[in-house]
N, C-alpha and C. Protein backbone atom coordinates (compact mmCIF):
# COMPACT_ATOMS: atom_id res chain seq x y z
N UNK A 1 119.54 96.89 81.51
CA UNK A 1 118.43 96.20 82.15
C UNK A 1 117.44 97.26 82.65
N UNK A 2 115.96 97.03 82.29
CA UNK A 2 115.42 98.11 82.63
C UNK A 2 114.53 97.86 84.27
N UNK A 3 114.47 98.74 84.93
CA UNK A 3 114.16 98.81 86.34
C UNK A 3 112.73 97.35 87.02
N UNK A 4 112.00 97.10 85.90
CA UNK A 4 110.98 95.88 86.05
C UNK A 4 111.94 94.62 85.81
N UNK A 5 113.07 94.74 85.30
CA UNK A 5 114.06 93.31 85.00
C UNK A 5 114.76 93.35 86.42
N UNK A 6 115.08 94.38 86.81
CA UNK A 6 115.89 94.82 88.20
C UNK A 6 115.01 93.97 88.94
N UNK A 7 113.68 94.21 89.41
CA UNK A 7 112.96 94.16 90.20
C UNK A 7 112.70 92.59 90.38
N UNK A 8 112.74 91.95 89.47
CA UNK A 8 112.04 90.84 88.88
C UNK A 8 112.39 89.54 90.53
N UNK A 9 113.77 89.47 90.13
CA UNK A 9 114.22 88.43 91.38
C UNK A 9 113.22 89.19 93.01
N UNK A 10 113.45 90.39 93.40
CA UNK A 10 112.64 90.84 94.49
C UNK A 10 111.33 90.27 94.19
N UNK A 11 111.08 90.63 93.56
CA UNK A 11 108.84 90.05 93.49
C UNK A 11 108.83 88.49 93.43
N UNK A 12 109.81 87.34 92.95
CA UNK A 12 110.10 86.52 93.01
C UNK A 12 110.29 86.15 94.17
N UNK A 13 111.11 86.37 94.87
CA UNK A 13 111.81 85.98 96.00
C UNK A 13 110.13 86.32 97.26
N UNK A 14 109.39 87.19 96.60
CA UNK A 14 108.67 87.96 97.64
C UNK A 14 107.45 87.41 97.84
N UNK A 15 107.18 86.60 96.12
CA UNK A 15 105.92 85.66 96.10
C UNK A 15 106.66 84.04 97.05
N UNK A 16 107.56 83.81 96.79
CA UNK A 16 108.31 82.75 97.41
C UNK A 16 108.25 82.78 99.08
N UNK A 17 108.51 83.83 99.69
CA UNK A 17 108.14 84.07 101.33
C UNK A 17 106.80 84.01 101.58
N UNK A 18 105.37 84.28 100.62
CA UNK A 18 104.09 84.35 101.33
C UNK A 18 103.88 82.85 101.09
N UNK A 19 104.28 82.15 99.69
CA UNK A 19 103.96 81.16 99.84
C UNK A 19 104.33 80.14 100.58
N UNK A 20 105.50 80.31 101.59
CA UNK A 20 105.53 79.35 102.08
C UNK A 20 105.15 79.88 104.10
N UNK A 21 104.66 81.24 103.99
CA UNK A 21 103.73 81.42 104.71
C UNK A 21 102.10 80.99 105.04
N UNK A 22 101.89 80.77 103.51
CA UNK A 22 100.51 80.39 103.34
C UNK A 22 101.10 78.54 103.62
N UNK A 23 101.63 77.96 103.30
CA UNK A 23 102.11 76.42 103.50
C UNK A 23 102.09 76.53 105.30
N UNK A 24 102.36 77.23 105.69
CA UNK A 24 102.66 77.17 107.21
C UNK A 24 101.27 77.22 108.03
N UNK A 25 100.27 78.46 107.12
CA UNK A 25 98.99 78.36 108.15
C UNK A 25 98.31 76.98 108.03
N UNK A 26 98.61 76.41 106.36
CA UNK A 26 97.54 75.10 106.18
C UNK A 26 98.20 74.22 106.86
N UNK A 27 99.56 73.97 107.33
CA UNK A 27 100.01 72.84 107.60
C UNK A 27 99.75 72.90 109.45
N UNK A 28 99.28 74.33 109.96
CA UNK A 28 98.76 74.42 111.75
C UNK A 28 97.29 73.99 111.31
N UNK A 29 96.78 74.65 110.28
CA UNK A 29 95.35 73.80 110.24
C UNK A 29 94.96 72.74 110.10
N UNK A 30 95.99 71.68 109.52
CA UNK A 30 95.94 70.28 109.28
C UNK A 30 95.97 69.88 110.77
N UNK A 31 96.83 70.43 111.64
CA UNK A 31 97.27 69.79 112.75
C UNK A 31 96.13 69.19 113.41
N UNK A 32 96.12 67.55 113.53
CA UNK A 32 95.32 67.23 114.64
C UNK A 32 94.28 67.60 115.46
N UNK A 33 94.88 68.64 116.06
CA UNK A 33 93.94 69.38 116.95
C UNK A 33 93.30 70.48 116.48
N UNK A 34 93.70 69.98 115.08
CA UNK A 34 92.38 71.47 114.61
C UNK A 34 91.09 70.77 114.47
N UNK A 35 91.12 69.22 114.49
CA UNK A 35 90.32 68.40 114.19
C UNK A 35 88.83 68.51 114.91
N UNK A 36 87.73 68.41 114.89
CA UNK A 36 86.48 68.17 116.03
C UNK A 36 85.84 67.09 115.57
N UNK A 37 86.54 65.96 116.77
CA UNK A 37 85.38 64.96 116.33
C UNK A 37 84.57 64.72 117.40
N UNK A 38 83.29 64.31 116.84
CA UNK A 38 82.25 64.92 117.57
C UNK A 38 81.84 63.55 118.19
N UNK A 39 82.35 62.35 117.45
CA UNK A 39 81.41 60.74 117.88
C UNK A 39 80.28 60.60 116.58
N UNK A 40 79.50 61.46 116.15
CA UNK A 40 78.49 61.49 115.47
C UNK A 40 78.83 60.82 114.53
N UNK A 41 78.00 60.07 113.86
CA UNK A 41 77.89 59.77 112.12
C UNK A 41 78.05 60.83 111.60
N UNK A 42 78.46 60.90 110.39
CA UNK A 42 78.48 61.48 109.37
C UNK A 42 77.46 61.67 108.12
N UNK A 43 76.94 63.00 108.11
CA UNK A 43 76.00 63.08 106.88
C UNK A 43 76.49 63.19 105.58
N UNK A 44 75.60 63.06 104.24
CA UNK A 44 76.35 63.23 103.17
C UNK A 44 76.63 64.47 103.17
N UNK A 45 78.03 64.83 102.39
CA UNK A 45 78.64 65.88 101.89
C UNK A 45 79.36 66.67 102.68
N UNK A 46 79.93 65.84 104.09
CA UNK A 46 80.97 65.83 104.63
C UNK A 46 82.24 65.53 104.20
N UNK A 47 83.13 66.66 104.26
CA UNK A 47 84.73 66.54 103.18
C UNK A 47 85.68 66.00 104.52
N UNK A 48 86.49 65.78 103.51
CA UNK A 48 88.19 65.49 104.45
C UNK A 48 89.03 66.37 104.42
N UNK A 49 88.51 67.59 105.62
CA UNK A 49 89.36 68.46 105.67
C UNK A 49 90.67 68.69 105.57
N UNK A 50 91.51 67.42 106.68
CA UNK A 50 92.94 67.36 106.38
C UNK A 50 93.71 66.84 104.51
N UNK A 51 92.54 66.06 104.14
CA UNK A 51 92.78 65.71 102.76
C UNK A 51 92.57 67.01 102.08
N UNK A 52 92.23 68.01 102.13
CA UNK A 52 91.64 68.78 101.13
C UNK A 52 92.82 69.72 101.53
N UNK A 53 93.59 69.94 103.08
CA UNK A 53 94.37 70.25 103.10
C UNK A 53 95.70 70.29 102.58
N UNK A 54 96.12 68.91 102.60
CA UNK A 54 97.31 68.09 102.02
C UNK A 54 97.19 68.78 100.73
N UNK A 55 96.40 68.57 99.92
CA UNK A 55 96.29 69.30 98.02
C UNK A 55 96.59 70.20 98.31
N UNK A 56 96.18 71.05 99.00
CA UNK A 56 96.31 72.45 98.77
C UNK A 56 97.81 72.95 99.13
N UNK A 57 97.99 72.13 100.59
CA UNK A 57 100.00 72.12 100.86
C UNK A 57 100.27 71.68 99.39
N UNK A 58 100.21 70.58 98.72
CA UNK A 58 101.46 69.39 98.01
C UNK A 58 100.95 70.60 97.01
N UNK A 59 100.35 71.31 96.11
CA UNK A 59 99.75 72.35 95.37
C UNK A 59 100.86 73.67 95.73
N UNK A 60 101.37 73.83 96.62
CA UNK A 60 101.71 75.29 97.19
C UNK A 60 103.28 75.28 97.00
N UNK A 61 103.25 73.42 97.29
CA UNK A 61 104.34 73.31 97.19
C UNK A 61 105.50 73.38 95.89
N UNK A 62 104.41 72.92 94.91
CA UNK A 62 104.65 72.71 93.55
C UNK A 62 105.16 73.63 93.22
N UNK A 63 104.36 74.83 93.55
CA UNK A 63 104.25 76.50 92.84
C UNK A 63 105.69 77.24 93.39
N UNK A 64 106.06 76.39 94.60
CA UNK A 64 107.26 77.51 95.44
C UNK A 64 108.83 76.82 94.46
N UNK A 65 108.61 75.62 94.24
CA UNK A 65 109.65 74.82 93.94
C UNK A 65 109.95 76.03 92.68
N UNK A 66 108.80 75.81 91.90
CA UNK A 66 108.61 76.59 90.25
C UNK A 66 109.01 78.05 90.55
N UNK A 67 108.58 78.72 91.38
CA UNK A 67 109.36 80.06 91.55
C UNK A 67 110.31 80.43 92.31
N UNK A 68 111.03 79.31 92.84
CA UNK A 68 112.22 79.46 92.94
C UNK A 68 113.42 79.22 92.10
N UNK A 69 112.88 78.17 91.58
CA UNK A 69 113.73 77.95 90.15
C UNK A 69 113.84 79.23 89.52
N UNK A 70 112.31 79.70 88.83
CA UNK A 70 112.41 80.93 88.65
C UNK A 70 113.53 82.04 89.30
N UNK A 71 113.60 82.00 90.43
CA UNK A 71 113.74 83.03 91.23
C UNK A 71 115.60 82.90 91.02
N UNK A 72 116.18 81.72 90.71
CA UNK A 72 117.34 81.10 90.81
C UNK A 72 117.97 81.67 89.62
N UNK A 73 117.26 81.27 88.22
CA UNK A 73 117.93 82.49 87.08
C UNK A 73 117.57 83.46 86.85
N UNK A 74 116.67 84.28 87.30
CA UNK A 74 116.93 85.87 88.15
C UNK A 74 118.08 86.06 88.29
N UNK A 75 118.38 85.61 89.47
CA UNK A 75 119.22 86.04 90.09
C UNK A 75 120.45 85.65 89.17
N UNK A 76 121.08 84.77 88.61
CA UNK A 76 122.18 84.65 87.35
C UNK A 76 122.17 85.74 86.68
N UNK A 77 120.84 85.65 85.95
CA UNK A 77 120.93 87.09 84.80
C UNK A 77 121.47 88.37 85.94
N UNK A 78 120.81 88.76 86.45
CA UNK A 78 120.96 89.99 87.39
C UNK A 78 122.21 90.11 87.70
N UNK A 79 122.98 88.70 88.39
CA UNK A 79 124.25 89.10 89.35
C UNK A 79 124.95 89.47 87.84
N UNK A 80 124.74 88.59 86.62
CA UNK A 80 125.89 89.14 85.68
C UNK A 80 125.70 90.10 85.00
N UNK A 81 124.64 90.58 85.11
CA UNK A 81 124.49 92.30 84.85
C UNK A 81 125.06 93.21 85.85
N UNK A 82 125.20 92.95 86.94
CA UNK A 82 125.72 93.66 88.08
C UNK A 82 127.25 93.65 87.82
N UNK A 83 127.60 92.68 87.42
CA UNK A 83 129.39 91.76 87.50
C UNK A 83 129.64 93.26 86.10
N UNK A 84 128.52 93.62 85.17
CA UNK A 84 129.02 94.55 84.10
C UNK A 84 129.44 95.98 84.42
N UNK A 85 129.18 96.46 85.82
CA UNK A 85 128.63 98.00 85.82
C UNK A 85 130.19 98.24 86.50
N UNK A 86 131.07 99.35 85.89
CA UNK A 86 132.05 99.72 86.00
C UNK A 86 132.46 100.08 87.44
N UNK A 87 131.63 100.89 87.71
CA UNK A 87 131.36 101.53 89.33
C UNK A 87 131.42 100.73 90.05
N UNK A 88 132.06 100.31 91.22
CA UNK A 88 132.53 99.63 92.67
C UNK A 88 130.98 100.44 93.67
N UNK A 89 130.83 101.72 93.69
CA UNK A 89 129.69 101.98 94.51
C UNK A 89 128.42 101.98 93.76
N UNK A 90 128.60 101.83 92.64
CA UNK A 90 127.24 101.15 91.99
C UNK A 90 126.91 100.40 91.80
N UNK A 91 127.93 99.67 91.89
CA UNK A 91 127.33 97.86 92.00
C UNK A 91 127.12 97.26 93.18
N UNK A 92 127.84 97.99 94.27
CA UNK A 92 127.38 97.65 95.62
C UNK A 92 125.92 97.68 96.06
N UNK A 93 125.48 99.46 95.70
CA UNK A 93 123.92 99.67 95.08
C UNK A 93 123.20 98.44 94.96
N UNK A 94 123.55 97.92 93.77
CA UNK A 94 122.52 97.42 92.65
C UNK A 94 122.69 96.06 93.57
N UNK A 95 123.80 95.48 94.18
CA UNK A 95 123.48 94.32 94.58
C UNK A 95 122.76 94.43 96.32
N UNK A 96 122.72 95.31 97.19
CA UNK A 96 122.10 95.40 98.12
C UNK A 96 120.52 95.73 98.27
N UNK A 97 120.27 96.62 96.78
CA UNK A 97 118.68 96.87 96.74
C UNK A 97 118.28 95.68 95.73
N UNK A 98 118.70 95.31 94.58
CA UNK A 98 118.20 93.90 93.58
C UNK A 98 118.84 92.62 94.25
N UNK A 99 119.75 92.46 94.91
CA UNK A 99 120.01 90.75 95.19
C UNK A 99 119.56 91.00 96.25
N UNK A 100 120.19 91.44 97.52
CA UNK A 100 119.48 91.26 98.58
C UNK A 100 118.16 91.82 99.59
N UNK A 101 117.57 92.58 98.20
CA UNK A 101 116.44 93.19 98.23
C UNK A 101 115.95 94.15 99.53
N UNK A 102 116.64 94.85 99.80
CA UNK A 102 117.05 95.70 100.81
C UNK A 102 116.34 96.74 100.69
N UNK A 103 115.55 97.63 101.42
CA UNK A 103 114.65 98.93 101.03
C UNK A 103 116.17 100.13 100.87
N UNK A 104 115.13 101.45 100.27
CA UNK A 104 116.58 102.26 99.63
C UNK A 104 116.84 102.85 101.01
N UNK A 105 116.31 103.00 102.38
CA UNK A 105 116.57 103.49 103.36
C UNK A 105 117.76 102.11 104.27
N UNK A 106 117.35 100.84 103.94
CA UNK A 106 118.32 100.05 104.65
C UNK A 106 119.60 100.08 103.47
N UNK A 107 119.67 99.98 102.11
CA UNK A 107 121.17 100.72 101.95
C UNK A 107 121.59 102.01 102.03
N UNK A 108 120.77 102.86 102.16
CA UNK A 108 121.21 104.02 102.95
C UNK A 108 122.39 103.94 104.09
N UNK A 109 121.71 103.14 105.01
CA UNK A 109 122.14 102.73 106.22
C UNK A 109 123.86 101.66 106.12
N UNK A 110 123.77 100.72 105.22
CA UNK A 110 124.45 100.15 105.26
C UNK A 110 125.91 100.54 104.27
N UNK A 111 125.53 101.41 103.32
CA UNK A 111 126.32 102.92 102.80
C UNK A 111 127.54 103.13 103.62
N UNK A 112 126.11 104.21 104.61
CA UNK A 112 126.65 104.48 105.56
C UNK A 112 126.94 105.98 105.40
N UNK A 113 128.02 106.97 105.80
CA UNK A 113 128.46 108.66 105.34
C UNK A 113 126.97 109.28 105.44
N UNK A 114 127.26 110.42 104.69
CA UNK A 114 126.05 110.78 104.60
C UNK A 114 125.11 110.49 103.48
N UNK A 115 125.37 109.34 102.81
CA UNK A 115 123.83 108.76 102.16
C UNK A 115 122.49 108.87 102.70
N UNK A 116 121.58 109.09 102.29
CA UNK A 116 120.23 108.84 102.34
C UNK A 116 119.69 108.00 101.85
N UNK A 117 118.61 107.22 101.66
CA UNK A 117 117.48 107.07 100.82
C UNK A 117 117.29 107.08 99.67
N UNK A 118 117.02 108.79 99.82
CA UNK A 118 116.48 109.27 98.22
C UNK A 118 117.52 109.56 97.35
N UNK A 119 119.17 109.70 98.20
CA UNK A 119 120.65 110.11 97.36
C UNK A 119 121.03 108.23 96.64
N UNK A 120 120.72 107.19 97.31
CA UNK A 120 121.27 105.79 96.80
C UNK A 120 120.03 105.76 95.56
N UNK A 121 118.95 106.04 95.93
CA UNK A 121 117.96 105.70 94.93
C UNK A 121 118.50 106.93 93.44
N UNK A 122 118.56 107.67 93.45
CA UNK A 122 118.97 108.71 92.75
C UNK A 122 120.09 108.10 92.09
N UNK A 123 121.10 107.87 92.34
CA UNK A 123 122.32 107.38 91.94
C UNK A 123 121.93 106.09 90.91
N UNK A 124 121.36 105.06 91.49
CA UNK A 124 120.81 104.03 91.27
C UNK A 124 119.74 104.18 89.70
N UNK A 125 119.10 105.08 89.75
CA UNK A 125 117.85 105.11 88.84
C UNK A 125 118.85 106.31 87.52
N UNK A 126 119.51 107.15 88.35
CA UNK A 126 120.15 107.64 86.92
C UNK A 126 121.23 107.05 86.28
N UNK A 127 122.02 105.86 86.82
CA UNK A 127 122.73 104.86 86.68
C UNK A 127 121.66 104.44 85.52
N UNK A 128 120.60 103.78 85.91
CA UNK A 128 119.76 102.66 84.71
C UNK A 128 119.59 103.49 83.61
N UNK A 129 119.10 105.39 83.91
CA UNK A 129 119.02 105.88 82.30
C UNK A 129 119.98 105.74 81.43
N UNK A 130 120.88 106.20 82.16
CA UNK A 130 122.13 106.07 81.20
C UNK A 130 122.87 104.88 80.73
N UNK A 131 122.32 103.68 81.00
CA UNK A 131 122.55 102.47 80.59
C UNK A 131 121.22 102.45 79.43
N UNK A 132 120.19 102.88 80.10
CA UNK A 132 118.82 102.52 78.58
C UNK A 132 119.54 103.17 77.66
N UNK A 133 119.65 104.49 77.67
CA UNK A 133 119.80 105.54 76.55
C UNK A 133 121.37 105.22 75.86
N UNK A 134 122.25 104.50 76.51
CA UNK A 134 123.53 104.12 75.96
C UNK A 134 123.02 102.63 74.53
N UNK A 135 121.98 101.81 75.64
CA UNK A 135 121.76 100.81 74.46
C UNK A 135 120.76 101.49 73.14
N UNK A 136 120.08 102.51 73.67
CA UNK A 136 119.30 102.60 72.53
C UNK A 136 119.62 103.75 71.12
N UNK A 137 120.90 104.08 72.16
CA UNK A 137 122.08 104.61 71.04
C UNK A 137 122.37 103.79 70.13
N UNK A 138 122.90 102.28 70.54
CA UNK A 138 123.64 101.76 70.28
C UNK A 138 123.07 100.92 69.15
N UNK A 139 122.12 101.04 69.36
CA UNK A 139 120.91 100.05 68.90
C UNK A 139 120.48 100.62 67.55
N UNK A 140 120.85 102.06 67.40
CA UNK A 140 120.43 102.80 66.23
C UNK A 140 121.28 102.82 65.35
């Protein structure tokens, strides 16, 4: 699996948190009291803000359902690429920075010894060459 397939469920999962950040500001802006009514008539080409709202929620909503699905066989393909890798501390790796999308300094941390950062990432990224260069052996 090459490091953009790795990644794939994270950017997934990552468009999935703003969007339902962005669902959260429209749904305080819908609120009632975002409302100003003034008493006045209404001139032409006055909209329905909370209506124009609602689309844009029931719209946001559509899109989160769809990339989570997405985001759902990601994560299948991935965990059973992970379920392949011989190594017990490399698959621990691969599932703390790709499933639970963890920066390389928080599995550092959760490691633990003297890991770093840049020693899990290292491990991790020369792990994937030697998986490319094994298939494209293999492949020949």
């Amino acid at each position: 699996m090459t490091l953009k397939e790795l990644n794939r469920y994270s950017e997934l999962r990552e468009d999935v948190d703003d969007a339902h950040y962005r669902v959260q500001k429209l749904r305080e802006a819908a609120e009632p009291g975002a409302q100003v009514v003034t008493g006045m008539p209404h001139g032409s080409g006055v909209q329905d803000k909370i209506g124009d709202l609602a689309v844009e929620i029931a719209d946001l909503e559509t899109q989160i359902a769809i990339k989570e699905a997405e985001a759902e066989a990601e994560l299948d393909k991935l965990t059973a690429y992970i379920d392949t890798i011989r190594s017990d501390y490399v698959r621990i790796l691969y599932r703390l920075r790709f499933v639970r999308c963890l920066s390389w300094a928080e599995v550092a941390k959760v490691i633990g010894g003297p890991n770093t950062a840049s020693n899990v990432k290292i491990t991790v990224y020369r792990h994937i060459d030697r998986e490319n260069k094994k298939r494209k052996f293999d492949t020949q």
